[in-house]
C-alpha atoms as a PDB file:
ATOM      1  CA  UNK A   1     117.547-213.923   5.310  1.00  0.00           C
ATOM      2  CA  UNK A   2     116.617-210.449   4.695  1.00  0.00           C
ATOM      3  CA  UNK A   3     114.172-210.816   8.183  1.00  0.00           C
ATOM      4  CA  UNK A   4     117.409-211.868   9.944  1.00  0.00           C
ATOM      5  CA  UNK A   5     119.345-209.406   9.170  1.00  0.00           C
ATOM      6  CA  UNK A   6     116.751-206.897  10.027  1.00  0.00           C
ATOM      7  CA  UNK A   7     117.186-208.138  13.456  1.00  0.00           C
ATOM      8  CA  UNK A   8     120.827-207.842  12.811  1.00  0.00           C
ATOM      9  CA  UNK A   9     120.595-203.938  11.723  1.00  0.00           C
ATOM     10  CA  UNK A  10     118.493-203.317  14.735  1.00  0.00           C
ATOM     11  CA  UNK A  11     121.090-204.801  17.565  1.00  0.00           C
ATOM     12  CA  UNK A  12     124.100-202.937  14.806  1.00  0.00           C
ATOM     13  CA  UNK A  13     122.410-199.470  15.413  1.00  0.00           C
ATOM     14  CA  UNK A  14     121.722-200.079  19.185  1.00  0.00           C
ATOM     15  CA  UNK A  15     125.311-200.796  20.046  1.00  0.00           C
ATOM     16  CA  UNK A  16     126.187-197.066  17.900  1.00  0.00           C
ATOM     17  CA  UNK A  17     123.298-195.393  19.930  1.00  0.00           C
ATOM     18  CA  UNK A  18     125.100-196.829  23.041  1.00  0.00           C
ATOM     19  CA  UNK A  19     128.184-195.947  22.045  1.00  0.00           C
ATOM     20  CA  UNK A  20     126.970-192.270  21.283  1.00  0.00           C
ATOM     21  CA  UNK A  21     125.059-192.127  24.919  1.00  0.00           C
ATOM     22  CA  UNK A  22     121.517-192.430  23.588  1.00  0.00           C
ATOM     23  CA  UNK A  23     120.757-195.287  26.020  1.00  0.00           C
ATOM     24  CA  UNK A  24     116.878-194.764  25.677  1.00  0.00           C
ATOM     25  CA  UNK A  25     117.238-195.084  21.779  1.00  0.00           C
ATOM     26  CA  UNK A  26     119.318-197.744  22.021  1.00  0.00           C
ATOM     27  CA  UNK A  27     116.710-199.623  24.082  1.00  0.00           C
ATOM     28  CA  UNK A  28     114.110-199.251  21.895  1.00  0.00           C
ATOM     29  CA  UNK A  29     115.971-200.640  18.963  1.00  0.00           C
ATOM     30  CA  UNK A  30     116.861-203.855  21.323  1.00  0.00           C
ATOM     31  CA  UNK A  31     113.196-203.901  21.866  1.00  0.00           C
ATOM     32  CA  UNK A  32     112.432-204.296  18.324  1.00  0.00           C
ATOM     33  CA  UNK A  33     115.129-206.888  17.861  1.00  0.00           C
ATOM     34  CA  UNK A  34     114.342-208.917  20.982  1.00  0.00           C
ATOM     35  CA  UNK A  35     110.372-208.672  19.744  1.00  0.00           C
ATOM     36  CA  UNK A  36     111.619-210.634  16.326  1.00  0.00           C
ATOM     37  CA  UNK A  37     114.141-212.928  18.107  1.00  0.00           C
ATOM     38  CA  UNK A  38     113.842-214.184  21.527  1.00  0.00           C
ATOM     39  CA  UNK A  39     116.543-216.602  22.037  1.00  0.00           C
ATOM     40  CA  UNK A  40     119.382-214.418  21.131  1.00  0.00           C
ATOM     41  CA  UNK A  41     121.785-213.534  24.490  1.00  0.00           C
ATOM     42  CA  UNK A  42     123.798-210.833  23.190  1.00  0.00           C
ATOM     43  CA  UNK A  43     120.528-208.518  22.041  1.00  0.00           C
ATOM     44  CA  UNK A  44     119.465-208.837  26.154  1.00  0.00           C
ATOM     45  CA  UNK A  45     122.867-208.429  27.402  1.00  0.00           C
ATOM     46  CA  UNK A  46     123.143-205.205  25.041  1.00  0.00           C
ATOM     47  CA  UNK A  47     120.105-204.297  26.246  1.00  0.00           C
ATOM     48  CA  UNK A  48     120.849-204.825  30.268  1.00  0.00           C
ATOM     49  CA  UNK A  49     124.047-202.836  29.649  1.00  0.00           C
ATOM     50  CA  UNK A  50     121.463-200.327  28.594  1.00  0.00           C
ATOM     51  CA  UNK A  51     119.138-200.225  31.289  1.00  0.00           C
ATOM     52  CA  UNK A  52     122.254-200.181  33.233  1.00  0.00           C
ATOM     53  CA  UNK A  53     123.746-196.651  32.050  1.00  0.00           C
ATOM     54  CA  UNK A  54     120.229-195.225  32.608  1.00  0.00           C
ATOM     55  CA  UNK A  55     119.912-196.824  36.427  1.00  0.00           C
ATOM     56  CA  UNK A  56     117.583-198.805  36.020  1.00  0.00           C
ATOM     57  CA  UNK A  57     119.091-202.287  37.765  1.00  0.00           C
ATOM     58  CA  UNK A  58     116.169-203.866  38.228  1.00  0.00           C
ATOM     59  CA  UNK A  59     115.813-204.274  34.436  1.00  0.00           C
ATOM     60  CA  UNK A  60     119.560-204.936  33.640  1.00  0.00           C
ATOM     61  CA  UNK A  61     119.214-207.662  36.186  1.00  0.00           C
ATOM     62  CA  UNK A  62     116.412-208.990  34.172  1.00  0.00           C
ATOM     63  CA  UNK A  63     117.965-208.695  31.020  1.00  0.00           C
ATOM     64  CA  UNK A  64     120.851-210.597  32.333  1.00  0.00           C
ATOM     65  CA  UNK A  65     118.721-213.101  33.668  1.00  0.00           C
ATOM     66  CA  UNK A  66     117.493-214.155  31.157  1.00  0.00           C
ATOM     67  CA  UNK A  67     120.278-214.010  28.752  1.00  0.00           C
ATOM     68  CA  UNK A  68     121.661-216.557  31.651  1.00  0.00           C
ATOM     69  CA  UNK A  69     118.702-218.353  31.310  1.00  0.00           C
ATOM     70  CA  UNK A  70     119.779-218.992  27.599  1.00  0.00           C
ATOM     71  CA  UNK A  71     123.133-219.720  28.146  1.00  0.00           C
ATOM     72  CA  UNK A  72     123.862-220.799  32.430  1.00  0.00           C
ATOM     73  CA  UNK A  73     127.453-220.858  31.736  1.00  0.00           C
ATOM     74  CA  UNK A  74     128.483-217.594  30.081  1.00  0.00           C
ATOM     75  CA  UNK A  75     130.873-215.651  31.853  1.00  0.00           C
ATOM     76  CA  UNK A  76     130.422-212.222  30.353  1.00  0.00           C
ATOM     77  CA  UNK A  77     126.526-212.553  31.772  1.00  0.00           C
ATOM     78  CA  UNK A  78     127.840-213.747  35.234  1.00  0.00           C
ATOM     79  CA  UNK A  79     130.200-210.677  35.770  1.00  0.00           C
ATOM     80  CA  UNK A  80     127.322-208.483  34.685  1.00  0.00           C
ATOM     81  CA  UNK A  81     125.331-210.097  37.312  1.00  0.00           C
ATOM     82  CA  UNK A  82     127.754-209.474  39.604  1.00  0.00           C
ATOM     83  CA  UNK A  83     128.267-205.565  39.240  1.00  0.00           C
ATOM     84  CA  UNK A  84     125.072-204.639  39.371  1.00  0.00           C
ATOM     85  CA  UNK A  85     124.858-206.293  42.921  1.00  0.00           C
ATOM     86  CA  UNK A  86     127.505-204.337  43.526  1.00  0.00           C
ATOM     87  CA  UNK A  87     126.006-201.417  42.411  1.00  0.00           C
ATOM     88  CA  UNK A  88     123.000-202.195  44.582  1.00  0.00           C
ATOM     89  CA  UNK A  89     125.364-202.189  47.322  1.00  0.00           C
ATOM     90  CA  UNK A  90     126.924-198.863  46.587  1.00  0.00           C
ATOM     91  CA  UNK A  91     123.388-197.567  46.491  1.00  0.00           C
ATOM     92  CA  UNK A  92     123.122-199.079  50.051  1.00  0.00           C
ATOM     93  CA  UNK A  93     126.093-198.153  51.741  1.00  0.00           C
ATOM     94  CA  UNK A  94     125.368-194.143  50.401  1.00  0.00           C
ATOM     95  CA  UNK A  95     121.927-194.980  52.252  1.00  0.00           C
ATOM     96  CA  UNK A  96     123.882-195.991  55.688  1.00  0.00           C
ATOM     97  CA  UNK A  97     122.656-199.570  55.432  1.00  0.00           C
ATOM     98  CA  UNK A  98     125.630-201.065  55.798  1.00  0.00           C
ATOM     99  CA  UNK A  99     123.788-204.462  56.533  1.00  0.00           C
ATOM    100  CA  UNK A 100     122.628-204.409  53.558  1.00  0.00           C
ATOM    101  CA  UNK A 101     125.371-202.946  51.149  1.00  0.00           C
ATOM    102  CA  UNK A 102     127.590-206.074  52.625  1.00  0.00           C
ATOM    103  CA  UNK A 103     125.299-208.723  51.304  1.00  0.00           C
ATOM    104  CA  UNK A 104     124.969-207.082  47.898  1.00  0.00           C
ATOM    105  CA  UNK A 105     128.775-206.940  47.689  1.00  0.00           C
ATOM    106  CA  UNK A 106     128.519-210.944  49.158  1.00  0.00           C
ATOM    107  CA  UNK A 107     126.234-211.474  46.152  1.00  0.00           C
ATOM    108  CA  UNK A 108     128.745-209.647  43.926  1.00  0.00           C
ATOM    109  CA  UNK A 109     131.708-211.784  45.039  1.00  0.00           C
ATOM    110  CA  UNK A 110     130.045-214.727  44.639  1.00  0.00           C
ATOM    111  CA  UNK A 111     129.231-214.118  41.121  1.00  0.00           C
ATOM    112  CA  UNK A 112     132.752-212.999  40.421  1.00  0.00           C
ATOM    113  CA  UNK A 113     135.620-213.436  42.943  1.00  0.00           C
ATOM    114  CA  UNK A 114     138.152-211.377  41.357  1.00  0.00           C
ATOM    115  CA  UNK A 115     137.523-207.905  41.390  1.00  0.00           C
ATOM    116  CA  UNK A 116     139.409-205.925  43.813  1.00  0.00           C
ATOM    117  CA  UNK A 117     136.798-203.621  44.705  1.00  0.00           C
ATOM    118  CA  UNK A 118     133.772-205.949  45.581  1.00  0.00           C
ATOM    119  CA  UNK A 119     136.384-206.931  48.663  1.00  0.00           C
ATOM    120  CA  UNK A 120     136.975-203.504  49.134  1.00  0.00           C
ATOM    121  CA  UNK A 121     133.133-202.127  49.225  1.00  0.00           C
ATOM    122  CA  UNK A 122     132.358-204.929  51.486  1.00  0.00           C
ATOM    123  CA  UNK A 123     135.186-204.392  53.313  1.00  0.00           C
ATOM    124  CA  UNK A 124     134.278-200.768  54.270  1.00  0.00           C
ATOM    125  CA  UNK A 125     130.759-201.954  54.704  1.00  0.00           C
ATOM    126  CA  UNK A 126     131.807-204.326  58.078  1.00  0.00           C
ATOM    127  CA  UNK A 127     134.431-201.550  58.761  1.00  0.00           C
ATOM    128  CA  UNK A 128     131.409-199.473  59.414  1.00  0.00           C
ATOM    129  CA  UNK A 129     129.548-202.370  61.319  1.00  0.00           C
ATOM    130  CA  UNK A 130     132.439-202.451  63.588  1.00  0.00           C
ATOM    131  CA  UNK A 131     133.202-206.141  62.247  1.00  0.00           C
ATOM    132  CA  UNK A 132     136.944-205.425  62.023  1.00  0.00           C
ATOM    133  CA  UNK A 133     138.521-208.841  61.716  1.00  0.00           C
ATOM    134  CA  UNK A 134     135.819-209.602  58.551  1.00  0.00           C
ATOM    135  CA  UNK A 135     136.827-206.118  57.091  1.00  0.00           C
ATOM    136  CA  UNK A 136     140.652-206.618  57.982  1.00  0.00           C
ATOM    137  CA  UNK A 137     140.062-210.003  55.702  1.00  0.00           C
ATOM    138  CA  UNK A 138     138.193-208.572  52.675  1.00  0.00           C
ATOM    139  CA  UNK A 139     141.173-205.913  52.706  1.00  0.00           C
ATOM    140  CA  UNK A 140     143.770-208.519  52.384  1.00  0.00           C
ATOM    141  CA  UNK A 141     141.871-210.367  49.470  1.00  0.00           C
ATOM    142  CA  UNK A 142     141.675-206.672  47.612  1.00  0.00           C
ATOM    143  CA  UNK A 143     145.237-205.980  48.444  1.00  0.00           C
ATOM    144  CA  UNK A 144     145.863-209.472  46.629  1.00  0.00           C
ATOM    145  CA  UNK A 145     144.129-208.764  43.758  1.00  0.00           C
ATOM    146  CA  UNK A 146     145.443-205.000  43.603  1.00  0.00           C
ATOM    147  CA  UNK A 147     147.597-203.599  45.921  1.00  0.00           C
ATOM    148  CA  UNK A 148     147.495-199.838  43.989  1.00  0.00           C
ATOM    149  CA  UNK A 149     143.190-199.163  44.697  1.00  0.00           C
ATOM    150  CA  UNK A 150     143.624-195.929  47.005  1.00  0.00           C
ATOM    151  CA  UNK A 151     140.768-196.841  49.067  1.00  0.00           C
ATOM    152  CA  UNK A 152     142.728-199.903  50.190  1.00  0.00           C
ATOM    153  CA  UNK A 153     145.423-197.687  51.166  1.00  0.00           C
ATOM    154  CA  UNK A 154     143.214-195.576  52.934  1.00  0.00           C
ATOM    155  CA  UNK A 155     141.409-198.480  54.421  1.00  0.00           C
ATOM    156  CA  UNK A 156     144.739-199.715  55.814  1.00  0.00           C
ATOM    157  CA  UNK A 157     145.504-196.939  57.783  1.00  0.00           C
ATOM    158  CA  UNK A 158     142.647-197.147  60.010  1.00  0.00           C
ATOM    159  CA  UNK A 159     142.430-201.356  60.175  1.00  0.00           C
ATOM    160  CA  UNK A 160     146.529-201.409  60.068  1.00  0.00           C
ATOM    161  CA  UNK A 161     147.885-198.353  62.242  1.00  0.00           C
ATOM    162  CA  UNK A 162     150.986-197.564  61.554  1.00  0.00           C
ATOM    163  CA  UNK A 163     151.720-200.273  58.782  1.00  0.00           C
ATOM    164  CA  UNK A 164     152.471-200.299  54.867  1.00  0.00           C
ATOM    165  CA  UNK A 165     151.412-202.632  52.227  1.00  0.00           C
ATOM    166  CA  UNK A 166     154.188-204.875  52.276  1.00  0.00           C
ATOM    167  CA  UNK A 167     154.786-205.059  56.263  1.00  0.00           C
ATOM    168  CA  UNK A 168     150.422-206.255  55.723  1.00  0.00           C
ATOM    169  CA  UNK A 169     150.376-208.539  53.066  1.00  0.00           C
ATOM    170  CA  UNK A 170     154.029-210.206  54.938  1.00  0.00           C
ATOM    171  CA  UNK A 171     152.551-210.906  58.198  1.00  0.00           C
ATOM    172  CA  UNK A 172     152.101-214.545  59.359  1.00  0.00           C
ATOM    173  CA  UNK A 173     148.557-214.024  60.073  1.00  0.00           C
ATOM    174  CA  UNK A 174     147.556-212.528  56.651  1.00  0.00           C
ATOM    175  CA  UNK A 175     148.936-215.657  54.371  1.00  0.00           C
ATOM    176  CA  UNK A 176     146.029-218.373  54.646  1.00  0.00           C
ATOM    177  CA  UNK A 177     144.160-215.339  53.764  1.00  0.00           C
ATOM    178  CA  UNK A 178     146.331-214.437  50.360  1.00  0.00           C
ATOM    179  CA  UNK A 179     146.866-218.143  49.597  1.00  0.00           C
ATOM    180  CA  UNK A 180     143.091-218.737  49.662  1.00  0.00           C
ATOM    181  CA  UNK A 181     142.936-215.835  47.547  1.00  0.00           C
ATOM    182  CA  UNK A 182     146.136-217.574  44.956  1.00  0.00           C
ATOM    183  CA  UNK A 183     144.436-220.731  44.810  1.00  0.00           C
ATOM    184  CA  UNK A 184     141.061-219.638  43.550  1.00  0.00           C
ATOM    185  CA  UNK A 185     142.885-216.940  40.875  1.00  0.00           C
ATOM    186  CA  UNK A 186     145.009-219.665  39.093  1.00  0.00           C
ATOM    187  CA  UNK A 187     142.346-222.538  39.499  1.00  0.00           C
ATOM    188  CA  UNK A 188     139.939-221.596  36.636  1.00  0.00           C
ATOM    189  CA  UNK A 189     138.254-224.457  36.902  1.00  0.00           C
ATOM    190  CA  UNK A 190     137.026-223.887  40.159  1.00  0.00           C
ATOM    191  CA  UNK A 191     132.886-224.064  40.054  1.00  0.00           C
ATOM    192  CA  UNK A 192     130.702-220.826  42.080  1.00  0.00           C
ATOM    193  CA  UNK A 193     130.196-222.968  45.355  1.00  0.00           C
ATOM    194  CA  UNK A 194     134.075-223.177  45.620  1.00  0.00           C
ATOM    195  CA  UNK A 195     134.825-219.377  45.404  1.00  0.00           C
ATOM    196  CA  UNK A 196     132.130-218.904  47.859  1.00  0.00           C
ATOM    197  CA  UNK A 197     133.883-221.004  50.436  1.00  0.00           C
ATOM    198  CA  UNK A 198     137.529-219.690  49.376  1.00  0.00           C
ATOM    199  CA  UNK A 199     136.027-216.161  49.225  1.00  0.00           C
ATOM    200  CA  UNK A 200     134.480-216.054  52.830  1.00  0.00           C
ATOM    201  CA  UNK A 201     136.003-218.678  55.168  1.00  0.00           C
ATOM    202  CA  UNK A 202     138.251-217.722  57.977  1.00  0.00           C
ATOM    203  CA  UNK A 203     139.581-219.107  61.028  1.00  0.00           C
ATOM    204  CA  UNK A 204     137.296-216.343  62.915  1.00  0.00           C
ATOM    205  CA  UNK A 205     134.693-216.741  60.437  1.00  0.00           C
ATOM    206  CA  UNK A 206     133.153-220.250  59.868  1.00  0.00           C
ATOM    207  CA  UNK A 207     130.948-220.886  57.131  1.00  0.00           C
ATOM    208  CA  UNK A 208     127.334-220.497  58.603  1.00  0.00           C
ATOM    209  CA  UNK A 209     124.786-223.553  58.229  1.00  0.00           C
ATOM    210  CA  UNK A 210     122.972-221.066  56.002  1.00  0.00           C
ATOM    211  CA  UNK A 211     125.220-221.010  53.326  1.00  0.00           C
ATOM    212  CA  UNK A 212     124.883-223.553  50.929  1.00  0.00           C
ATOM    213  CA  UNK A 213     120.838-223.043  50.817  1.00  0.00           C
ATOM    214  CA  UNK A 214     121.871-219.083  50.276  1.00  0.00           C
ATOM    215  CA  UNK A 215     124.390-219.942  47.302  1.00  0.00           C
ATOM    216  CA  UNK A 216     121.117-222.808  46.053  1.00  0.00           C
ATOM    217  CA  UNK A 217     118.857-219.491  46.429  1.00  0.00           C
ATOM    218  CA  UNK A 218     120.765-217.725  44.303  1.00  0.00           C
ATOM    219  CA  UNK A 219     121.559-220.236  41.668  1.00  0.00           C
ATOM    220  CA  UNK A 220     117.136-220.577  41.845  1.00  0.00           C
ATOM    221  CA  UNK A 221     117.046-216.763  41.649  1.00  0.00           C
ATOM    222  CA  UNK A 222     118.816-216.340  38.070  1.00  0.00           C
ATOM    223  CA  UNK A 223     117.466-219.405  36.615  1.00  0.00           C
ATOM    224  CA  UNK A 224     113.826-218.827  36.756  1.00  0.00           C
ATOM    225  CA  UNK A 225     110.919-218.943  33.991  1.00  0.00           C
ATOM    226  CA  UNK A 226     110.772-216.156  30.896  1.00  0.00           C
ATOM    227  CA  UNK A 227     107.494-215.424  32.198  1.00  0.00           C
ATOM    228  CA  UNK A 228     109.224-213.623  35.805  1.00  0.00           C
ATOM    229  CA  UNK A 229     111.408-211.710  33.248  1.00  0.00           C
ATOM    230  CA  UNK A 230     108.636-210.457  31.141  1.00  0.00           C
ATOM    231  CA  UNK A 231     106.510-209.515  34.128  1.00  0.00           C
ATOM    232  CA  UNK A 232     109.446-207.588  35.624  1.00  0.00           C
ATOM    233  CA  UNK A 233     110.390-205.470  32.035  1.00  0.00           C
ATOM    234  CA  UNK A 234     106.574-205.139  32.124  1.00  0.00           C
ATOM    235  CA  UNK A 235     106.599-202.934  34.578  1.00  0.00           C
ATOM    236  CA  UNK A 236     109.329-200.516  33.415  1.00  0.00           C
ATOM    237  CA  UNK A 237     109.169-196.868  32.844  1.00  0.00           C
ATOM    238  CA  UNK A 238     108.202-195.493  29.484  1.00  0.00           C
ATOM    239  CA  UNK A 239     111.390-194.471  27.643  1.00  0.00           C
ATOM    240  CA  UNK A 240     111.115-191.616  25.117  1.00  0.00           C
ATOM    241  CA  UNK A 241     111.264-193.143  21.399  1.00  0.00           C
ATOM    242  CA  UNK A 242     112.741-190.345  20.127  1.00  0.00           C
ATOM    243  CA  UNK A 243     115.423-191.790  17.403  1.00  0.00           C
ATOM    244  CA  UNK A 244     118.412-189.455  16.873  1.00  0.00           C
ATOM    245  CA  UNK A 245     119.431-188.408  13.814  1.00  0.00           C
ATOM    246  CA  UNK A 246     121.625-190.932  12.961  1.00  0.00           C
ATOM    247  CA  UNK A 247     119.025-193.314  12.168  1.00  0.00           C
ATOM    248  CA  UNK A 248     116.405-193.223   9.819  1.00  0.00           C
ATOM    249  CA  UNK A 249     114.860-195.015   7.721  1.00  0.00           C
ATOM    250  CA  UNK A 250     117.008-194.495   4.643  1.00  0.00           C
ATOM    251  CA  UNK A 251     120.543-195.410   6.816  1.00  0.00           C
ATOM    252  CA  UNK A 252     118.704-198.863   7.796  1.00  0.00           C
ATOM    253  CA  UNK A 253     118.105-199.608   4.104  1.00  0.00           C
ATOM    254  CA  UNK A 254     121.658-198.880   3.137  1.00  0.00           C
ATOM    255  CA  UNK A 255     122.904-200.944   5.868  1.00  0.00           C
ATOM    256  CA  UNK A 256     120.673-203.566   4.369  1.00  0.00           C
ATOM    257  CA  UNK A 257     121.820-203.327   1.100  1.00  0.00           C
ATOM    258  CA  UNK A 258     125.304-203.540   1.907  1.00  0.00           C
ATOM    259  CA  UNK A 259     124.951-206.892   3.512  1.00  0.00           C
END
């Protein structure tokens, strides 16, 4: 009991570091608590946050890997997944490959089809590729899902001339659009491969033949072996093990005690 909640006082005093912005302390408490016990979620999705707020994706998509590989179905991992794709894509699209930034923010809207601004970032991404009617789409699912973002309103100046919101999201030709977009926010049941079709098919804008082996990839991609995720955190920078003040020794025995 006393080992367990060791482990317990460990993850505790990460979430405070986190909390206080000492992300690399934080880490190295999560290290020690992942080291006792490997088949707890939470400690790697505290730990992914982690990585995270320090920049390192490739390690917060690791964590959350394999805290998906524990649990497939947890939401709260999923949505993680999904904005650090999008964060990827941000990275791209300040990088001019706007190529690439789209199918991060693809990836990100697959994961999670209702967040306003994954439409929007990929919407500004074919904007800039010149693919207006796939932009003028991704717009109208943001709009949807909030009509307020300002980018959208900026957005819709240059795809809508002379339009507002309402005149937009009333036109005939937007509606299969926004009641694609209704039907997959009150359906909750609806499973990944569902959103993907809801989230991306248009009259001008068929479902390629490569899209069911890309959605297959993906489910491959963040259900692979422990061993990938251990190689990949392997490989990650040395973080300072500095512990602030805090913690100490004393404050874990306490914290012990009280329990």
């Amino acid at each position: 009991a006393e080992y367990g909640q060791l482990v317990l006082t460990y993850n505790d005093f990460a979430v405070e570091c986190y909390t206080k912005g000492y992300f690399e302390e934080a880490i190295s408490l999560l290290d020690q608590a992942i080291k006792r016990e490997r088949n707890e979620k939470g400690f790697y999705i505290n730990r992914g946050d982690c990585f995270r707020m320090t920049g390192h994706l490739n390690f917060a998509l690791a964590d959350y890997q394999q805290a998906l590989e524990l649990d497939p179905q947890d939401w709260i991992t999923i949505s993680r997944i999904s904005l650090v794709h999008h964060e990827y894509g941000v990275k791209e699209y300040s990088g001019k490959r706007y190529g690439d930034a789209e199918k991060c923010f693809t990836t990100a809207i697959t994961c999670n089809g209702k967040v306003a601004q994954y439409y929007l970032s990929r919407a500004w991404a074919r904007f800039m590729q010149k693919q207006l009617p796939s932009a003028r789409a991704d717009l109208l699912r943001a709009l949807f899902l909030d009509r307020t973002v300002e980018e959208g309103v900026m957005l819709a100046a240059r795809l809508y001339p002379n339009q507002n919101i309402d005149s937009i999201l009333s036109a005939r030709s937007s509606q299969k659009i926004l009641s694609q977009m209704d039907e997959m926010v009150e359906n909750s049941e609806m499973s990944l491969i569902d959103q993907v079709y809801s989230s991306n098919t248009l009259d001008h804008e068929p479902i390629g033949e490569g899209s069911l082996e890309q959605h297959n990839a993906w489910i491959d991609n963040y259900k692979t072996s422990n061993n990938t995720v251990k190689s990949v955190l392997s490989f990650r920078p040395v973080l300072e093990r500095k512990i602030p003040g805090l913690i100490d020794e004393s404050k874990v025995k306490r914290q012990m005690r009280a329990h």
